[in-house]
Protein backbone atom coordinates (compact mmCIF):
# COMPACT_ATOMS: atom_id res chain seq x y z
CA UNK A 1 273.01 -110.99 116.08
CA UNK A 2 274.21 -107.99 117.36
CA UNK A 3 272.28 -104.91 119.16
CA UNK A 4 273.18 -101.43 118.44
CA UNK A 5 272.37 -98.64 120.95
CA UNK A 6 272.22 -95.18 119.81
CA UNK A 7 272.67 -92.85 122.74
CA UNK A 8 269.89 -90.47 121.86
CA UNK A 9 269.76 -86.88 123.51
CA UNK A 10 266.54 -86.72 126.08
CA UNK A 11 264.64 -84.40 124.85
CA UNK A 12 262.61 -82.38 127.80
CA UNK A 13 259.23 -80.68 127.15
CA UNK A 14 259.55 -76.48 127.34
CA UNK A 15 256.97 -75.77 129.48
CA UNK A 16 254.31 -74.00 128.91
CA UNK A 17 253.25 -70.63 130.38
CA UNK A 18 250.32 -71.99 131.93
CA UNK A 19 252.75 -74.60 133.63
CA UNK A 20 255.20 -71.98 134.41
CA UNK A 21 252.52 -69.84 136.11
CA UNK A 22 251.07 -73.10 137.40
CA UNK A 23 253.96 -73.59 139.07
CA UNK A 24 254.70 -70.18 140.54
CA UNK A 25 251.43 -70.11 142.01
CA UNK A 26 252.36 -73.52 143.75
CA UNK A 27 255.85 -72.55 144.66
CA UNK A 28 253.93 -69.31 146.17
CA UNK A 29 251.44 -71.79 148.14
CA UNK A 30 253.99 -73.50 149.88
CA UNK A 31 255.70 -70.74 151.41
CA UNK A 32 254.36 -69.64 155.29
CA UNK A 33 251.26 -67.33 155.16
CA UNK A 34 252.87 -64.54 157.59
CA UNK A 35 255.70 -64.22 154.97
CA UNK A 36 253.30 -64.19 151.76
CA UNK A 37 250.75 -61.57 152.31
CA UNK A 38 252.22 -59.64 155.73
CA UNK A 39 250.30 -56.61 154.91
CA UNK A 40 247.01 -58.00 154.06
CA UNK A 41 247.52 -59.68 157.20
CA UNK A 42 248.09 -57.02 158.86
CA UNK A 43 244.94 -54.89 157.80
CA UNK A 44 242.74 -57.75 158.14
CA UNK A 45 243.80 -58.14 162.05
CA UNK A 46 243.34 -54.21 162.19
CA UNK A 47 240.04 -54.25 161.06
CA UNK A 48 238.86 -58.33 163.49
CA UNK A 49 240.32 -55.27 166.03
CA UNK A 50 238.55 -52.29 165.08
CA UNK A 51 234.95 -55.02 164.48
CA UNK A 52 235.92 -56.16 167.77
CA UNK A 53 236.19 -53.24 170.27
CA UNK A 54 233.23 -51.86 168.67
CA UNK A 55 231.28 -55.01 169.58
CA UNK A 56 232.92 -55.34 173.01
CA UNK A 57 232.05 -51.29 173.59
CA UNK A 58 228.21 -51.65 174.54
CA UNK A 59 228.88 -54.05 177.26
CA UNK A 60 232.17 -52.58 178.59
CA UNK A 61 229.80 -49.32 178.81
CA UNK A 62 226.78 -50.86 180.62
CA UNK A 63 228.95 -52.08 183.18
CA UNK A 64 230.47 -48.75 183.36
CA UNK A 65 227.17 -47.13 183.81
CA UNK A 66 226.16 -49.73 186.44
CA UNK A 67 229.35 -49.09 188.20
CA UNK A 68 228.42 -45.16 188.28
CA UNK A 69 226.45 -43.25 191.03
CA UNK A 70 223.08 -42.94 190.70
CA UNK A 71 223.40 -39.67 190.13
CA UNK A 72 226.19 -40.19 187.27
CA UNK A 73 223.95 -42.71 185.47
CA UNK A 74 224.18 -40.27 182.89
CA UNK A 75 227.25 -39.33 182.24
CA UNK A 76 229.47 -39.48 179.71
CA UNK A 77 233.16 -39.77 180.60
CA UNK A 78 234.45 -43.63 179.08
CA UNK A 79 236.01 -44.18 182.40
CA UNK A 80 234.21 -44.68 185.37
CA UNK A 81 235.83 -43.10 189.02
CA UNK A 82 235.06 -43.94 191.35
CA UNK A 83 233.02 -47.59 191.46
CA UNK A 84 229.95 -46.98 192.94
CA UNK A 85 227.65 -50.44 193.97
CA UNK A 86 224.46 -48.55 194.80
CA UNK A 87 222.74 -49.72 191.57
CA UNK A 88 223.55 -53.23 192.40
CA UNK A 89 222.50 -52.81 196.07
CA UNK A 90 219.28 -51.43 194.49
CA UNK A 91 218.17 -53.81 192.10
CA UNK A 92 218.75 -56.35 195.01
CA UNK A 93 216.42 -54.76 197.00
CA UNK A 94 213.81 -53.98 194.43
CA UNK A 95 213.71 -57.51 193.01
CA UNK A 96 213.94 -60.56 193.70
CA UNK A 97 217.13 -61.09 191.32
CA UNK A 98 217.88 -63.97 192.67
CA UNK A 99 214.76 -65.89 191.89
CA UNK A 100 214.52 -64.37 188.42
CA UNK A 101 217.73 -65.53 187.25
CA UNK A 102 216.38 -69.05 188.70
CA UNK A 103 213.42 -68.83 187.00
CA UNK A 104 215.41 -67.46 183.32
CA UNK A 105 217.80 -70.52 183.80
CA UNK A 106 214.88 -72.99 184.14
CA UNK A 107 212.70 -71.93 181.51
CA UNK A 108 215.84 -71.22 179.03
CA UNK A 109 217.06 -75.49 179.92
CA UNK A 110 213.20 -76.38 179.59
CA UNK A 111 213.33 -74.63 175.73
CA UNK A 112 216.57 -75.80 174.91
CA UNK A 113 215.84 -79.25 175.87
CA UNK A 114 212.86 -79.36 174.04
CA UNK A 115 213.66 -78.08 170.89
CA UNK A 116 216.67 -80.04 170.46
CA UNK A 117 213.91 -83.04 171.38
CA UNK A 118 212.03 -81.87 169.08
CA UNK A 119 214.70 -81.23 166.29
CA UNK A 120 216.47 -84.49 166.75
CA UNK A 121 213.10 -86.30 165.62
CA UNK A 122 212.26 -84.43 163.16
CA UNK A 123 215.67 -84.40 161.15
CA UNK A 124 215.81 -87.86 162.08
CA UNK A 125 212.65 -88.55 159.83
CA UNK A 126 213.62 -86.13 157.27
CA UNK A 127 217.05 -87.33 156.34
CA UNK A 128 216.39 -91.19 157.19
CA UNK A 129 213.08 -91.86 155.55
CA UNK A 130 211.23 -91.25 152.44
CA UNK A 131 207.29 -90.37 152.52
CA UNK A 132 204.85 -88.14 150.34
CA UNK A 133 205.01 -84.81 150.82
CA UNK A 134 208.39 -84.87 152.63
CA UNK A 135 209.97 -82.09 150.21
CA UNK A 136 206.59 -79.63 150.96
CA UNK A 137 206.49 -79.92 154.78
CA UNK A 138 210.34 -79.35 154.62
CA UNK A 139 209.06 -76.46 152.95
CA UNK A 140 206.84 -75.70 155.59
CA UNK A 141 209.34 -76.01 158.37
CA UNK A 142 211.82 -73.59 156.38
CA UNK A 143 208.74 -70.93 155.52
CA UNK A 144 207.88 -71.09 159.47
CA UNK A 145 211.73 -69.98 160.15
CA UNK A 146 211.84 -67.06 157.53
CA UNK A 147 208.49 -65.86 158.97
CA UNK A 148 209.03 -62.38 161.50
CA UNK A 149 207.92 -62.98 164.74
CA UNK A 150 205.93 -60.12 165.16
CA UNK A 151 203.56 -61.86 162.20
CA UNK A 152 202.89 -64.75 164.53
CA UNK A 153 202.56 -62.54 168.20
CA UNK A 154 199.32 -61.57 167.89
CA UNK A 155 197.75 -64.85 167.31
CA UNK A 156 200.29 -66.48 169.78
CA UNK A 157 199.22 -64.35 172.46
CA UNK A 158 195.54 -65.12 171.63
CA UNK A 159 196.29 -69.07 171.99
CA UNK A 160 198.22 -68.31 175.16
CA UNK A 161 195.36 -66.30 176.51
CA UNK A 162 192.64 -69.01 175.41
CA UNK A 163 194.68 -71.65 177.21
CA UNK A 164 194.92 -69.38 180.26
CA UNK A 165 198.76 -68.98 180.62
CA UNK A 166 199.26 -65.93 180.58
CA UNK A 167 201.40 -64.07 183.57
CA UNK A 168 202.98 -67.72 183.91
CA UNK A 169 206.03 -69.19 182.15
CA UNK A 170 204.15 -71.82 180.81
CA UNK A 171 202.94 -68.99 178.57
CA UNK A 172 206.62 -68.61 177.52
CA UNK A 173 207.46 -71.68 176.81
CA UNK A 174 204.62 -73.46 175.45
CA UNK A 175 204.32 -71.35 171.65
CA UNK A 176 208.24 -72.13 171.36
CA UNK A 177 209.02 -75.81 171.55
CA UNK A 178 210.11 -76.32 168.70
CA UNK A 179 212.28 -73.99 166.42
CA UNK A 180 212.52 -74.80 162.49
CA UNK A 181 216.09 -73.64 162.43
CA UNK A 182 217.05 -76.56 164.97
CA UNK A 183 215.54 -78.62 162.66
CA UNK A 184 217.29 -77.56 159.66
CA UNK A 185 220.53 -77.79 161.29
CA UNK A 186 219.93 -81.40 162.61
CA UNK A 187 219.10 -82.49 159.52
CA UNK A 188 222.55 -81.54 157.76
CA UNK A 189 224.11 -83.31 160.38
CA UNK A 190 221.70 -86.29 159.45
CA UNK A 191 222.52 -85.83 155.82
CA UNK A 192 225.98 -86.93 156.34
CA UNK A 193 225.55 -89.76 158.65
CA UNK A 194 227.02 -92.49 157.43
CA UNK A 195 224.55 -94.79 156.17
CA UNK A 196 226.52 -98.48 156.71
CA UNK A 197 225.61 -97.74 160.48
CA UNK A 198 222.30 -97.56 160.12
CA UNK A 199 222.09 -100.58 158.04
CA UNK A 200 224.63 -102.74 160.42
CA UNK A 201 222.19 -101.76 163.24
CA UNK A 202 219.35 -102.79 161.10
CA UNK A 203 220.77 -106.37 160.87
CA UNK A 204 221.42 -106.34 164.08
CA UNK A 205 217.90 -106.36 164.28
CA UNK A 206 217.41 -102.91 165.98
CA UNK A 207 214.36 -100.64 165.23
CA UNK A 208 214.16 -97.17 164.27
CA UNK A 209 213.84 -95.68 167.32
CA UNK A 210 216.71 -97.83 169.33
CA UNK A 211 219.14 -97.13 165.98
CA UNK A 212 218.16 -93.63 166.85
CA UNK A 213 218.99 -93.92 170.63
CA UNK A 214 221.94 -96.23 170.57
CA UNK A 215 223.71 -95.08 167.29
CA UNK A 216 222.65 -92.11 166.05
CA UNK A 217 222.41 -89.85 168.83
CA UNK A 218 226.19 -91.19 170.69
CA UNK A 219 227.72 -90.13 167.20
CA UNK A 220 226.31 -86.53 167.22
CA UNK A 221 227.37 -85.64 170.70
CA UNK A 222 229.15 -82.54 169.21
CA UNK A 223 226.54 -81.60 167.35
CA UNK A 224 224.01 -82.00 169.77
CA UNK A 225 226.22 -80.40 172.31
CA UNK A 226 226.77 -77.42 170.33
CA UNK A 227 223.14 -76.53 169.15
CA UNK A 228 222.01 -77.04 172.55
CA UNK A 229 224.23 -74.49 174.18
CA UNK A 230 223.06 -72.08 171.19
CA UNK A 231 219.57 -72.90 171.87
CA UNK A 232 220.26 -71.98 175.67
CA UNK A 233 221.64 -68.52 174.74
CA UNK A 234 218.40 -67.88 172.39
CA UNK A 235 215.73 -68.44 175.27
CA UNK A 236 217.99 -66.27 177.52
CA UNK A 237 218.42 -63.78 175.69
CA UNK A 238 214.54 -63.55 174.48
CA UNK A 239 213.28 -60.00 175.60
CA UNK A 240 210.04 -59.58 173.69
CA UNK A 241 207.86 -62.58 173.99
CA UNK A 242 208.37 -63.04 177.93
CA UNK A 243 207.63 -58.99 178.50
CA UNK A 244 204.18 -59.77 176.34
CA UNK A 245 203.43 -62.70 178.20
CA UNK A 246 204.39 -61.79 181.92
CA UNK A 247 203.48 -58.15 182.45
CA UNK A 248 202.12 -58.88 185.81
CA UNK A 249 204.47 -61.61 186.91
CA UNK A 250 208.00 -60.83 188.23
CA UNK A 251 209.11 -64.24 187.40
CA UNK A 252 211.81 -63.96 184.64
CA UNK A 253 214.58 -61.66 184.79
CA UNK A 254 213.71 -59.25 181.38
CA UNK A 255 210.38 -58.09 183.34
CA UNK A 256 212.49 -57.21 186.02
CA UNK A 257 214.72 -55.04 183.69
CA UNK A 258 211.86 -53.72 182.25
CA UNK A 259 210.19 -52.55 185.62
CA UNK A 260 212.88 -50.29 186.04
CA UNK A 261 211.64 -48.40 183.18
CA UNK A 262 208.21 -46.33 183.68
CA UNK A 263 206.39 -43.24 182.42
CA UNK A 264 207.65 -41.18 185.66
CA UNK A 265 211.47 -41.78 184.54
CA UNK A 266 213.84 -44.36 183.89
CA UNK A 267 216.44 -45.98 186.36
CA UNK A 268 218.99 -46.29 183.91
CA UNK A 269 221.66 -47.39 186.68
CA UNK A 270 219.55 -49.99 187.99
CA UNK A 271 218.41 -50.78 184.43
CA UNK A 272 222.21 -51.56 183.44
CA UNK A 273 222.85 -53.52 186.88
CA UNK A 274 220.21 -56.15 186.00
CA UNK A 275 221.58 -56.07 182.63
CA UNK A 276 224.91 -56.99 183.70
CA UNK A 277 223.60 -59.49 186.11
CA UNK A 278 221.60 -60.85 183.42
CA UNK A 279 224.80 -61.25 181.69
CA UNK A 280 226.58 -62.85 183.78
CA UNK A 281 225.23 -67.14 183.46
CA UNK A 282 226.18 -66.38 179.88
CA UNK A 283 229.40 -65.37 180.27
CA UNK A 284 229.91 -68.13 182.71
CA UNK A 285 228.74 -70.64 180.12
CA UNK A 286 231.15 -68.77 177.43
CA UNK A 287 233.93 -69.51 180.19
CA UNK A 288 234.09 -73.07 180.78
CA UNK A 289 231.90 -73.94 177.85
CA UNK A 290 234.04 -71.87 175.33
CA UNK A 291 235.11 -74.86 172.53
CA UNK A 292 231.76 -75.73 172.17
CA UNK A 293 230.01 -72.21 171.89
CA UNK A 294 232.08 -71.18 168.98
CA UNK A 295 231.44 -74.57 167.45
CA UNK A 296 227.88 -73.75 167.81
CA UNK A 297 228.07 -71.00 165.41
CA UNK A 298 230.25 -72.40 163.18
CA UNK A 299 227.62 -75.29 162.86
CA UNK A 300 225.06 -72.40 162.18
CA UNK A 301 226.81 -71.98 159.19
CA UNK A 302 226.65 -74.70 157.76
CA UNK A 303 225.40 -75.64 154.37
């Protein structure tokens, strides 16, 4: 028996135009970003520029005030000639700087330590268990974030006062150890865990809280790493609550900023020296701690 082969013509598809545009748009994908959209590029760096100077501005010009004479405190000229350090020398001797920036550090470590205690556990039980009611006192947690502050000052202050802490930094700390957004963030970390850990360390035989201890928590050092230095830079930078609290103490550094302001005048020189030597741990922590303080706020936005 014999074959015969009949050399056929291949016969190749026209594409489409949804193909063809397919195609261009992958074509267009593959070639180098810079070379693709140069002038978008180039207005979008022109305006990270424009959004940055004008954020970098207010502290470029407190340190140019606090650089000023006294008597220039005032002024108005962007440059400041010549450098003047009789604000700092003044704030020195007015307060005890030193000790207040002691005092800020401690009771901003105390907070942060806390609330990431505090927000470990709780996102811990959130994402690992199930119980009644855990959907409505997630609820609650979430409501507590979204409410202002000034809602809950009043009858803060009324608990501090009851409990006698007032004019210490007990009073400070106490009505903030735990923060609902540290929780919320904790437990999207939790979400994604990967579950076969937990359930190789529970046959392993390991309980809840040493699964917690010796798995969980080495796995989220980033994480953990991240919201606390965020934490840090929240308590720091907390103006209101400490003034309400300590208005006869000089033991954190915003009263002393704020007892350069009276009804007779205001010291705006020495007010911008404290400022900037307020600053100054948190630039520090920007410094050597830079990786993980931007990963901070990109964590804050996650979903």
């Amino acid at each position: 028996m014999a074959f015969v082969t009949i050399d056929t013509p291949l016969v190749r598809p026209t594409p489409t135009r949804s193909a063809a545009s397919a195609a261009s748009r992958s074509k267009a994908s593959d070639e180098p970003v810079a070379t693709r959209s140069r002038p978008r590029l180039l207005v979008g760096h022109i305006l990270l520029i424009l959004l940055a100077l004008f954020s970098v501005f207010p502290v470029y010009w407190m340190f140019a005030t606090a650089f000023r004479a006294p008597e220039d405190a005032l002024s108005q000229n962007v440059v400041t000639w010549p450098l003047s350090l009789e604000n700092f020398s003044y704030v020195v001797d007015a307060i005890p700087i030193m000790g207040m920036l002691g005092n800020t550090f401690a009771m901003a470590a105390i907070l942060a330590v806390a609330q990431l205690f505090v927000a470990l556990l709780a996102s811990y039980g959130f994402a690992m268990w199930d119980f009644p009611g855990k959907k409505l006192l997630f609820l609650l947690f979430v409501g507590s974030w979204l409410v202002p502050f000034q809602v809950t000052m009043i009858p803060n202050y009324v608990l501090v006062s009851q409990m006698g802490l007032l004019n210490t930094i007990a009073g400070v700390v106490v009505p903030n150890l735990c923060s609902a957004f540290a929780v919320m963030l904790m437990r999207q970390h939790m979400e994604s865990f990967p579950r076969e850990l937990l359930d190789a360390s529970q046959i392993d035989g390991r309980s809840s809280w040493g699964t917690l201890w010796l798995v969980v928590v080495p796995n989220l050092k980033p994480a953990l790493a991240a919201l606390g230095i965020m934490l840090f830079i929240s308590a720091w930078n907390e103006y209101l609550w400490p003034t309400l609290i300590l208005q006869n103490s000089d033991a954190l550094i915003q009263v002393g900023i704020r007892s350069f302001l009276g009804a007779e005048g205001n010291n705006w020189g020495a007010v911008m020296a404290a400022s900037g030597l307020a600053c100054l741990p948190i630039f520090l922590i920007y410094i050597f701690l830079q990786r993980y303080v931007v990963d901070a706020f990109v964590r804050s936005g996650l979903k």
